[in-house]
Protein backbone atom coordinates (compact mmCIF):
# COMPACT_ATOMS: atom_id res chain seq x y z
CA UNK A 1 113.45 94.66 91.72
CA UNK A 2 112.06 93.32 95.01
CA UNK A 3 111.75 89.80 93.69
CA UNK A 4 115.32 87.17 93.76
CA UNK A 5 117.15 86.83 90.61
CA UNK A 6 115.60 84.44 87.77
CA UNK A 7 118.05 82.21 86.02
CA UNK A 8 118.80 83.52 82.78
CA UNK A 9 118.78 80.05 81.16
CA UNK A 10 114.90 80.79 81.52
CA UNK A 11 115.15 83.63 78.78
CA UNK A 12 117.95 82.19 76.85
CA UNK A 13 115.77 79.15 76.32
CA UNK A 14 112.13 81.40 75.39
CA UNK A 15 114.58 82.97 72.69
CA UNK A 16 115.33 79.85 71.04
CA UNK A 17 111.99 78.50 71.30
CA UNK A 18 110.72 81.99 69.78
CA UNK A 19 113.53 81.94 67.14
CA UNK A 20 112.69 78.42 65.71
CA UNK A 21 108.78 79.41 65.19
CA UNK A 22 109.48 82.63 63.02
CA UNK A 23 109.97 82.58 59.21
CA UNK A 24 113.84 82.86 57.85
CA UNK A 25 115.05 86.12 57.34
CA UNK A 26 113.32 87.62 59.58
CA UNK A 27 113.76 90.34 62.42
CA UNK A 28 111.78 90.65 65.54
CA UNK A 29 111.20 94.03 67.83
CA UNK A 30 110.09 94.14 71.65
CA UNK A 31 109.89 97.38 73.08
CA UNK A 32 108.80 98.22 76.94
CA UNK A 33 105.71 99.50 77.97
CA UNK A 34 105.47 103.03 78.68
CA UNK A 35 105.50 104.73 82.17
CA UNK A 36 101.84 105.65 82.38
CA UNK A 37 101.06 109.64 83.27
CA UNK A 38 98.04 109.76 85.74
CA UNK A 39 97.68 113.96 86.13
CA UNK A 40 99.93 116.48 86.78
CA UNK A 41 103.31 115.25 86.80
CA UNK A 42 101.90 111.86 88.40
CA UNK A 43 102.45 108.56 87.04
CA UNK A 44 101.87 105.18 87.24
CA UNK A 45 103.94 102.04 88.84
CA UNK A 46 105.87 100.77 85.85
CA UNK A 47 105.13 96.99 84.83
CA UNK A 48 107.29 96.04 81.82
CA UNK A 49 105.55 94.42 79.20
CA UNK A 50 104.93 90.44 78.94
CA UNK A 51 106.50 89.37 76.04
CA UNK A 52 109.84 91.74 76.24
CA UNK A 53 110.24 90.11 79.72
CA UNK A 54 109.49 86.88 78.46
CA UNK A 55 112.08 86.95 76.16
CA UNK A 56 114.73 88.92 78.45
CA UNK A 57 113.81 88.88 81.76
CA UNK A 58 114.68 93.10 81.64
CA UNK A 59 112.35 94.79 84.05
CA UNK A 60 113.18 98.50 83.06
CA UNK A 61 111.25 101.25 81.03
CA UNK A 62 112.63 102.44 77.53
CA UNK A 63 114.26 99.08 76.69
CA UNK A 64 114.01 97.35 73.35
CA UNK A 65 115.13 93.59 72.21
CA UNK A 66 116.34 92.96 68.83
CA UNK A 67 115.74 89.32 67.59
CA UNK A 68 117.70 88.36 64.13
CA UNK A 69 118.57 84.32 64.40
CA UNK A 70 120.49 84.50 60.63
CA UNK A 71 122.30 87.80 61.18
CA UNK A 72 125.86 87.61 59.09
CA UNK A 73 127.46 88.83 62.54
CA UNK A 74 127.07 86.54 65.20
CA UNK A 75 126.89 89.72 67.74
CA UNK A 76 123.35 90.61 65.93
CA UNK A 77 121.51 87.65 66.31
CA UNK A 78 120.42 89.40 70.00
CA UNK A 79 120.06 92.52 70.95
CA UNK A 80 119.44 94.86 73.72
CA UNK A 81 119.05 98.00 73.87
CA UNK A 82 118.83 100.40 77.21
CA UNK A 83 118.11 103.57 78.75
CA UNK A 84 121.73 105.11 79.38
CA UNK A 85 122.08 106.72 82.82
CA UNK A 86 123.71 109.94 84.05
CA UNK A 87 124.18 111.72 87.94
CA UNK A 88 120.88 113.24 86.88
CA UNK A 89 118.87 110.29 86.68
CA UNK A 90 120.54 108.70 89.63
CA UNK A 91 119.53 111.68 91.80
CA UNK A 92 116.09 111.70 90.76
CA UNK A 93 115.30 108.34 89.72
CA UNK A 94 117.95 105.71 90.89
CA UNK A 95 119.41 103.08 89.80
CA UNK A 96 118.88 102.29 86.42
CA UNK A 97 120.75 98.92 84.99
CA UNK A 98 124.08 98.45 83.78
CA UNK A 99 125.21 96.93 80.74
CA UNK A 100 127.15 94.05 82.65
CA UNK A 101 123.75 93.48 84.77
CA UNK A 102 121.66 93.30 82.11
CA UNK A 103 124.06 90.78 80.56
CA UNK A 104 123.95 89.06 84.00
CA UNK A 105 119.65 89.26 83.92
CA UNK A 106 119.06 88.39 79.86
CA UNK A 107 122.35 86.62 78.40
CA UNK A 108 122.47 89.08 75.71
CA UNK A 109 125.67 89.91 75.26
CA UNK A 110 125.31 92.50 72.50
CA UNK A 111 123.82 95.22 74.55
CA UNK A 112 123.80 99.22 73.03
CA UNK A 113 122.21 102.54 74.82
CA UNK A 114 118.87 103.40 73.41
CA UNK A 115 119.82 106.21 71.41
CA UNK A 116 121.83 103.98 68.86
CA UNK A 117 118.87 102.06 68.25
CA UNK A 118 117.93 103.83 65.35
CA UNK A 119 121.44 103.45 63.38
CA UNK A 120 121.59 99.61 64.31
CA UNK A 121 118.17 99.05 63.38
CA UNK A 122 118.60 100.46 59.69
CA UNK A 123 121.38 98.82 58.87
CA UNK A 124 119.79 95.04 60.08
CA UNK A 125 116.74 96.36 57.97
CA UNK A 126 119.03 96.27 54.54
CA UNK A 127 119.36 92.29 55.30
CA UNK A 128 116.15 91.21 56.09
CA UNK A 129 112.72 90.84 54.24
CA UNK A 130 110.22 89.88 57.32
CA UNK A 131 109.65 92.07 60.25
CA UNK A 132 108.01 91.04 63.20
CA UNK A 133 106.10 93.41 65.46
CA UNK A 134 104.49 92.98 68.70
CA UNK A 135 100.89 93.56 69.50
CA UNK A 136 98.09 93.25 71.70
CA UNK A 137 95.71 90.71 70.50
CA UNK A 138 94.34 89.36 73.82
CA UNK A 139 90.89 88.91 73.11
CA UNK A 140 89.78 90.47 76.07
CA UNK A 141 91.42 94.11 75.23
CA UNK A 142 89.77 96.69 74.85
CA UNK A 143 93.20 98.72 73.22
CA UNK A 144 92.68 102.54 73.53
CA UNK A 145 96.30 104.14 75.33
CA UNK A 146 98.77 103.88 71.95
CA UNK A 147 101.98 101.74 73.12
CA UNK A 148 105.47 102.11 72.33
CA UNK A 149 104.91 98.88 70.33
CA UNK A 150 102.09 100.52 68.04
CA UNK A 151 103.81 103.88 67.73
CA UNK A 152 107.28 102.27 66.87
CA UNK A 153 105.06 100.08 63.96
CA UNK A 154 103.93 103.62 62.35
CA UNK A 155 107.17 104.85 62.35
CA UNK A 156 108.63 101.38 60.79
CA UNK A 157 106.05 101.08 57.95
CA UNK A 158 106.12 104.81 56.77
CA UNK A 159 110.11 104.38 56.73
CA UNK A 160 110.54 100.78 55.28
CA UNK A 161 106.68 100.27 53.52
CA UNK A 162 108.53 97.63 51.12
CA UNK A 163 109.35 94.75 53.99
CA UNK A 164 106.91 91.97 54.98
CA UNK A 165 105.45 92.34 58.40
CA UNK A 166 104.28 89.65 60.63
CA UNK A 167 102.58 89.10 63.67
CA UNK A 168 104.48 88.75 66.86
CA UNK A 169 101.00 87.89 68.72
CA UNK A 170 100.34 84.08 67.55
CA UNK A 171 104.11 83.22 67.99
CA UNK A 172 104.31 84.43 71.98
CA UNK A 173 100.71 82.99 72.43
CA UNK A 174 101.70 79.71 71.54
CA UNK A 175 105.10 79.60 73.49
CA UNK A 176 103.71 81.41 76.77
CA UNK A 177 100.71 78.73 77.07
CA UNK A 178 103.19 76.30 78.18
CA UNK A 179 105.31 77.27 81.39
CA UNK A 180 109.02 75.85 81.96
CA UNK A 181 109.73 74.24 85.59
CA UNK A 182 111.51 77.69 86.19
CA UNK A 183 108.19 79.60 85.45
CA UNK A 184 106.12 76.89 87.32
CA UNK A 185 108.36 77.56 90.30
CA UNK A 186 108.30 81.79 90.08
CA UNK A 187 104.26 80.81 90.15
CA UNK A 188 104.20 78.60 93.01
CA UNK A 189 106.22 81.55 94.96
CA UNK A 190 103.17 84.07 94.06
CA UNK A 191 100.44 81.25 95.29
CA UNK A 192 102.53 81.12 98.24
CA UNK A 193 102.50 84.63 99.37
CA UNK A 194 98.64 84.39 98.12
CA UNK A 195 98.21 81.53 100.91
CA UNK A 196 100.09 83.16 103.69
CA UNK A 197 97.92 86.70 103.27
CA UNK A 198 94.35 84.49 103.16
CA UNK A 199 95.57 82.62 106.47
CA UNK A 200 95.87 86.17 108.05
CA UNK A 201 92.77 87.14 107.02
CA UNK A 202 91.13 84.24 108.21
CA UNK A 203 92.52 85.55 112.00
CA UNK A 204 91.04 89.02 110.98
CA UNK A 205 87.83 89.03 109.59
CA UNK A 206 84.68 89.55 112.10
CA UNK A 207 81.37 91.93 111.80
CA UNK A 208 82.24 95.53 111.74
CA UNK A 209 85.56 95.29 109.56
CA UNK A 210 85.40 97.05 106.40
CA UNK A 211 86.03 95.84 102.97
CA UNK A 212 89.27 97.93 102.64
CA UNK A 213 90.34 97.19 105.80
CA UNK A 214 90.50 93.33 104.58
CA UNK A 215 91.98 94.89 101.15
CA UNK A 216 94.97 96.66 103.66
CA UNK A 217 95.96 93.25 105.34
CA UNK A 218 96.17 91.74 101.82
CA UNK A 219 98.51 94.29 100.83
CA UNK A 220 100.52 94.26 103.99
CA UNK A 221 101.26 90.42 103.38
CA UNK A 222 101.89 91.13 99.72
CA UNK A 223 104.79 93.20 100.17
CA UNK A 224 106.39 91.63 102.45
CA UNK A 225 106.83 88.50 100.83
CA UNK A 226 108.96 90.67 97.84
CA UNK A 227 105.58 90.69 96.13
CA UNK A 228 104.85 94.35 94.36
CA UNK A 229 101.42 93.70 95.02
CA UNK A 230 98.21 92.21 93.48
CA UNK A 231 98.28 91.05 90.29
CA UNK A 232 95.13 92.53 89.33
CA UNK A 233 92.54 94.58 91.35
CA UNK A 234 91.37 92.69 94.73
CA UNK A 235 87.89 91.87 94.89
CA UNK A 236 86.14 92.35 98.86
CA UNK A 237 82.73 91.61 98.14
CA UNK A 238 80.63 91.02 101.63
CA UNK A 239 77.13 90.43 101.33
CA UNK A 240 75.52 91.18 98.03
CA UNK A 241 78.81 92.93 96.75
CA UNK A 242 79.46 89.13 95.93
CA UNK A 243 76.94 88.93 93.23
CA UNK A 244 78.57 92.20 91.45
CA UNK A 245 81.64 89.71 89.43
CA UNK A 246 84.03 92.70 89.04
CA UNK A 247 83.17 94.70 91.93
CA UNK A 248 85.93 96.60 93.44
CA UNK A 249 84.72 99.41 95.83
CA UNK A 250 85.76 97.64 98.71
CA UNK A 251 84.01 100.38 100.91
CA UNK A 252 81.19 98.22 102.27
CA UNK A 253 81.16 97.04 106.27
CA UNK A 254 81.27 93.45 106.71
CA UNK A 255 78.12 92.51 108.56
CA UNK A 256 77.01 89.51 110.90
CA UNK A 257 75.20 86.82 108.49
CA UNK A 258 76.80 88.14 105.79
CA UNK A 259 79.46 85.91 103.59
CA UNK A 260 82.44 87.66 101.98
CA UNK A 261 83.78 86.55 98.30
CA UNK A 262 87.48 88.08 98.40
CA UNK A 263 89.06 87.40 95.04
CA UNK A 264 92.91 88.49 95.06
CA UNK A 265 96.59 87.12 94.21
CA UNK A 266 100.23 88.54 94.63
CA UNK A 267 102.29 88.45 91.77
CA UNK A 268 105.95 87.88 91.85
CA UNK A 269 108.26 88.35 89.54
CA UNK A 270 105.62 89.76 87.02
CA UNK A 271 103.97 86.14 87.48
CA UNK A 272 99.96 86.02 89.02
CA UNK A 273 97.96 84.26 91.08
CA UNK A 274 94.77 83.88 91.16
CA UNK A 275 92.65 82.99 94.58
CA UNK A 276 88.66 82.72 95.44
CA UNK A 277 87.59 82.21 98.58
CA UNK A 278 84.04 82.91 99.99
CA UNK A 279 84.06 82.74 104.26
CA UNK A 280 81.61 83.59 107.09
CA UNK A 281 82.12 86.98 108.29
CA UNK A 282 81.26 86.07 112.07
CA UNK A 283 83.34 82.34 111.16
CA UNK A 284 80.33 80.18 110.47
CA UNK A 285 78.23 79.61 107.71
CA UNK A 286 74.48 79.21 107.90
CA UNK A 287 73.02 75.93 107.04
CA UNK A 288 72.01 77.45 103.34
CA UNK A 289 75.41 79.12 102.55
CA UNK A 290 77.13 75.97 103.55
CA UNK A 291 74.46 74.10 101.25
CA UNK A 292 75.63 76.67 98.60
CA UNK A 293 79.21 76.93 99.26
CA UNK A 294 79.55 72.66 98.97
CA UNK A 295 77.29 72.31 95.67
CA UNK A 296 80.72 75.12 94.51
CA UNK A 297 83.18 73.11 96.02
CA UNK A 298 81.71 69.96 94.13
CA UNK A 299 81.68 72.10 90.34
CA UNK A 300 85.37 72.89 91.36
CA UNK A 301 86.90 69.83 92.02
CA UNK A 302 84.92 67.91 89.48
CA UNK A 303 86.18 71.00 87.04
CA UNK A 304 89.36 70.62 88.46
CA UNK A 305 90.08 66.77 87.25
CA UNK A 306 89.38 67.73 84.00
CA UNK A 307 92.18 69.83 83.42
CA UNK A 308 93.74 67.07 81.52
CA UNK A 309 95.88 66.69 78.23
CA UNK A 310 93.68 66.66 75.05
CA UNK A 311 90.69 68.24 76.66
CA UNK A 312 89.77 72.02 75.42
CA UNK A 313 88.11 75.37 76.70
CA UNK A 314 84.72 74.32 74.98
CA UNK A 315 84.51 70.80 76.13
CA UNK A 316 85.57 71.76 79.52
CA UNK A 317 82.64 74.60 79.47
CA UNK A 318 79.98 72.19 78.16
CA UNK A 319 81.01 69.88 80.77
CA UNK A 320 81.37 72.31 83.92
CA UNK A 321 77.58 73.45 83.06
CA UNK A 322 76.43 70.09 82.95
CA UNK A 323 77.47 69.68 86.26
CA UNK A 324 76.60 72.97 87.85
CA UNK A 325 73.12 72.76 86.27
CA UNK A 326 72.61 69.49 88.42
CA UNK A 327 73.78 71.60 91.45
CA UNK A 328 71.73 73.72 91.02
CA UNK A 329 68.65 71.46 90.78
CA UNK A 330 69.70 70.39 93.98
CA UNK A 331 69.62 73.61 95.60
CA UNK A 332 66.19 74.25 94.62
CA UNK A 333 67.01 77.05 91.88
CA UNK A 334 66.49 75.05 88.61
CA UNK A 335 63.57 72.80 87.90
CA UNK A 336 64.42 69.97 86.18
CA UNK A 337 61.45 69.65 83.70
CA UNK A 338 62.52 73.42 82.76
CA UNK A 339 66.18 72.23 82.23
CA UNK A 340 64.90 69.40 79.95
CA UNK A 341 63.14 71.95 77.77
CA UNK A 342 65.72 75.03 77.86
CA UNK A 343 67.34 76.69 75.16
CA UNK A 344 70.57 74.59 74.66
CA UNK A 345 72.07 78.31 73.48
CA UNK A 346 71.17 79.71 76.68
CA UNK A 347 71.26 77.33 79.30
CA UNK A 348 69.25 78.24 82.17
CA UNK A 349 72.11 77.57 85.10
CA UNK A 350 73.67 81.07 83.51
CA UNK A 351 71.30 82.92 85.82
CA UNK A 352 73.21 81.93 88.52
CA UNK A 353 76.68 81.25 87.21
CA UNK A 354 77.41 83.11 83.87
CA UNK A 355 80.86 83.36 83.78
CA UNK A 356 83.61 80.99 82.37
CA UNK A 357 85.37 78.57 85.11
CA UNK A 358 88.72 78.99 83.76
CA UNK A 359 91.28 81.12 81.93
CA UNK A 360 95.02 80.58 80.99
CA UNK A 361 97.37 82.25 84.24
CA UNK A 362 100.39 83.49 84.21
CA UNK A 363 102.93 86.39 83.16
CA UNK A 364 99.49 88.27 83.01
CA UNK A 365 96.22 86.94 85.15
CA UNK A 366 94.66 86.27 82.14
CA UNK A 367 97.27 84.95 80.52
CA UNK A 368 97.31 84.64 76.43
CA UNK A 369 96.30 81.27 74.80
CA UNK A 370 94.65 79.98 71.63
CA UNK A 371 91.22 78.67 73.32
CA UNK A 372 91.22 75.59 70.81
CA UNK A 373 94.21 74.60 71.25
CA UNK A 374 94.03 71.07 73.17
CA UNK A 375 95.30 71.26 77.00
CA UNK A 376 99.07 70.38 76.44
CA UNK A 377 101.39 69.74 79.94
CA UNK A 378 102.73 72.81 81.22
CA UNK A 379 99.91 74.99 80.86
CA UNK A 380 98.19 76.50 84.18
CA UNK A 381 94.74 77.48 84.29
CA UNK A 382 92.51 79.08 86.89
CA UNK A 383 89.51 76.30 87.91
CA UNK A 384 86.71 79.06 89.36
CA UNK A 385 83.09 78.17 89.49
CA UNK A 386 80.47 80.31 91.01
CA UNK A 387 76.49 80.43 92.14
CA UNK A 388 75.11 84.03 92.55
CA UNK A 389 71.82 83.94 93.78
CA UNK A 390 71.00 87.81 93.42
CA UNK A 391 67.58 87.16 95.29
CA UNK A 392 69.04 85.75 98.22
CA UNK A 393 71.90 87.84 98.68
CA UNK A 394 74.45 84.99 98.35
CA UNK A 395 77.74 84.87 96.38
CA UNK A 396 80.12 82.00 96.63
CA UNK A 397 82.90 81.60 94.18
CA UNK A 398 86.16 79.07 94.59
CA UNK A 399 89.03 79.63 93.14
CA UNK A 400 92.52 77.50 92.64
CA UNK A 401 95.51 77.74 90.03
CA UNK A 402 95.85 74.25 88.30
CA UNK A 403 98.66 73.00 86.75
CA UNK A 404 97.98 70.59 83.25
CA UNK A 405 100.47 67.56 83.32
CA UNK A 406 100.93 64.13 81.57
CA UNK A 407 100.25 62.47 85.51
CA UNK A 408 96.78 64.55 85.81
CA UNK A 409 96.10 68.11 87.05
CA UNK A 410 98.53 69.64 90.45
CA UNK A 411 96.63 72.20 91.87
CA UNK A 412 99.38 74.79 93.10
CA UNK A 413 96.55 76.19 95.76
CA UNK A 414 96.34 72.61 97.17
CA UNK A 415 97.76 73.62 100.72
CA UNK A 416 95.18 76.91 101.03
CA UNK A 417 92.42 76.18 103.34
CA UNK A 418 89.15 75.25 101.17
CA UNK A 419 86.69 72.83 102.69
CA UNK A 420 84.34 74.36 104.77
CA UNK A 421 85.22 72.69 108.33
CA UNK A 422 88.64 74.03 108.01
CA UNK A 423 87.55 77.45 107.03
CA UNK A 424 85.09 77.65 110.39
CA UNK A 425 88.11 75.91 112.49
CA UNK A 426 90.78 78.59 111.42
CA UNK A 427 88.73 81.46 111.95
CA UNK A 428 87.37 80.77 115.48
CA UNK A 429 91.43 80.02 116.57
């Protein structure tokens, strides 16, 4: 792996936490996500699946954790199970991990090659009465591809139909909303590779560069910093790209008078980021995209402060549109006699910013969480507002990864260039 070695007390500890929220008896499966075939021979880059890192920290395809806290034999309580190499696979493929290194990554010390899983798993199966299998159940997926997960439950229930199975979904939901100091850190690393490749970008953007071009630089900062790359698909939205939300041709030339909404964050260590930033393409902003851009900036960092224990998603919402829809009236785009007699199920400040301003970050950009679940300490949320004013051609959205805590939100983006002034002063150095 290109990122440094995470302390295996971080995995250790999400065991024990999973362990003491799962009913007695019981015997949990992980299994890695599949390498993904694109045509031909072709395939995909790997990424290991959330929760079997979460709970091991193994980065490797065809790897499956066994989770049994009352086994009779201490040395079944964890295990792992890995692909087994050969001069074959090191020709072709590499390196593939060792026993001892796995030990070294997980602190498992009961570790077996794949191809005994079968054998160890039936015999566990004669001592337990709850299994627990893992599923997608992010309510945002749209699940089509079959996983080793899903294929591994058809196989399990047509073999033992008489055993109780549970959901591994709620358990890992719960536990992942709430990030250790060692996760917090492996997060800050990723917004700091995020900040270094938007300062370059500030030096590099100027009429006549294209989208991609902007996309390229990203990348280039990405991987050097021992990132494997975005964390989800950049965004490089000049003009009125920026009013598209999920727009990701990045094939448009950057034009003078135009602004440019460039959504993007490394990961590191499977961990995202998450950045929005809207500039000036020719480094200043006219006097109505500045007026834009700071009625944003105020929704964010009013947003921002409210990223506080005991609030939830829903409040937060109500709240955020409360004060965008004042923004808004500001700017000239709401009348306030209409707002006073709108549809309190459709708001009318959703023309011009209809998505949500935050979602739970990071082993996955939008990272799983109950959205009723009261803001605890530890969690990390994204704090985006937006105004998209198709008519005019203008898209602004802000963007900053927030950390919840007992002392009142950190934002972990604090240090990337934001207020307007700064943005024209660093591009015009």
């Amino acid at each position: 792996m290109r990122y440094l070695p995470i302390d295996s007390n971080l995995f250790i500890e999400n065991r024990k936490r999973f362990c003491d929220r799962i009913k007695r008896c019981s015997l949990a499966v992980f299994h890695s996500n599949d390498i993904m075939p694109t045509n031909a021979d072709g395939t995909m880059p790997f990424r290991q699946n959330s929760d079997l890192f979460y709970l091991s920290g193994i980065d490797q395809e065809e790897s499956i954790l066994l989770i049994y806290p009352e086994a009779k034999d201490a040395r079944n309580r964890e295990i792992l199970f890995l692909r087994e190499t050969n001069d074959h696979i090191l020709t072709w493929e590499g390196y593939k991990l060792t026993k001892e290194q796995a030990y070294e990554i997980s602190g498992i010390k009961s570790i077996y090659w794949i191809t005994e899983f079968k054998q160890v798993f039936n015999s566990l199966m004669a001592e337990v009465e709850h299994i627990y299998v893992n599923t997608n159940e992010h309510i945002r997926a749209d699940v089509e591809v079959e996983s080793r997960d899903a294929r591994f439950i058809k196989y399990c229930k047509e073999k033992y139909p008489a055993h109780q199975y549970e959901r591994s979904a709620p358990v890992m939901h719960y536990l992942r909303a709430i990030k250790s100091e060692i996760e917090i850190e492996l997060i800050k690393k990723a917004c700091n590779i995020t900040e270094m490749a938007f300062r370059r970008l500030l030096k590099f953007i100027k009429p006549g560069v294209m989208e991609y071009e902007i996309e390229a630089e990203i990348y280039h900062e990405f991987l050097k910093h021992r990132s494997r790359g975005p964390a989800y698909s950049s965004i490089i939205a000049s003009g009125a790209n920026a009013c598209i939300l999920h727009y990701v041709d990045n094939n448009r030339e950057c034009k003078e008078g135009d602004l440019i909404l460039m959504d993007f964050g490394a990961e590191y260590a499977n961990y995202a980021s998450d950045l929005t930033r809207t500039v000036p393409v020719n480094g200043t902003f006219t006097k109505r995209q500045r007026e834009v851009y700071n009625s944003v900036l105020q929704v964010m960092k009013t947003a921002k402060n409210m990223l506080v224990p005991g609030n939830t998603l829903d409040q937060y919402h109500v709240f955020v549109g409360t004060v965008m829809q004042n923004e808004l009236i500001k700017l000239g785009l709401l009348n306030e006699s209409d707002v006073k007699n709108q549809d309190p199920e459709k708001p009318l400040y959703k023309k011009y910013f209809m998505h949500g301003t935050s979602h739970f970050l990071g082993l996955d950009v939008h990272d799983v969480g109950n959205k009723y679940r009261p803001f605890e300490a530890g969690m990390v949320f994204t704090c985006e507002p937006g105004i998209y004013i198709r008519e005019e051609g203008i898209g602004i959205r802000l963007e900053n990864d927030i950390l919840v805590t007992a002392n009142g939100p950190v934002d972990l983006m604090q240090d990337i260039p934001l207020e307007p002034d700064d943005i024209e002063r660093l591009m015009k150095e």
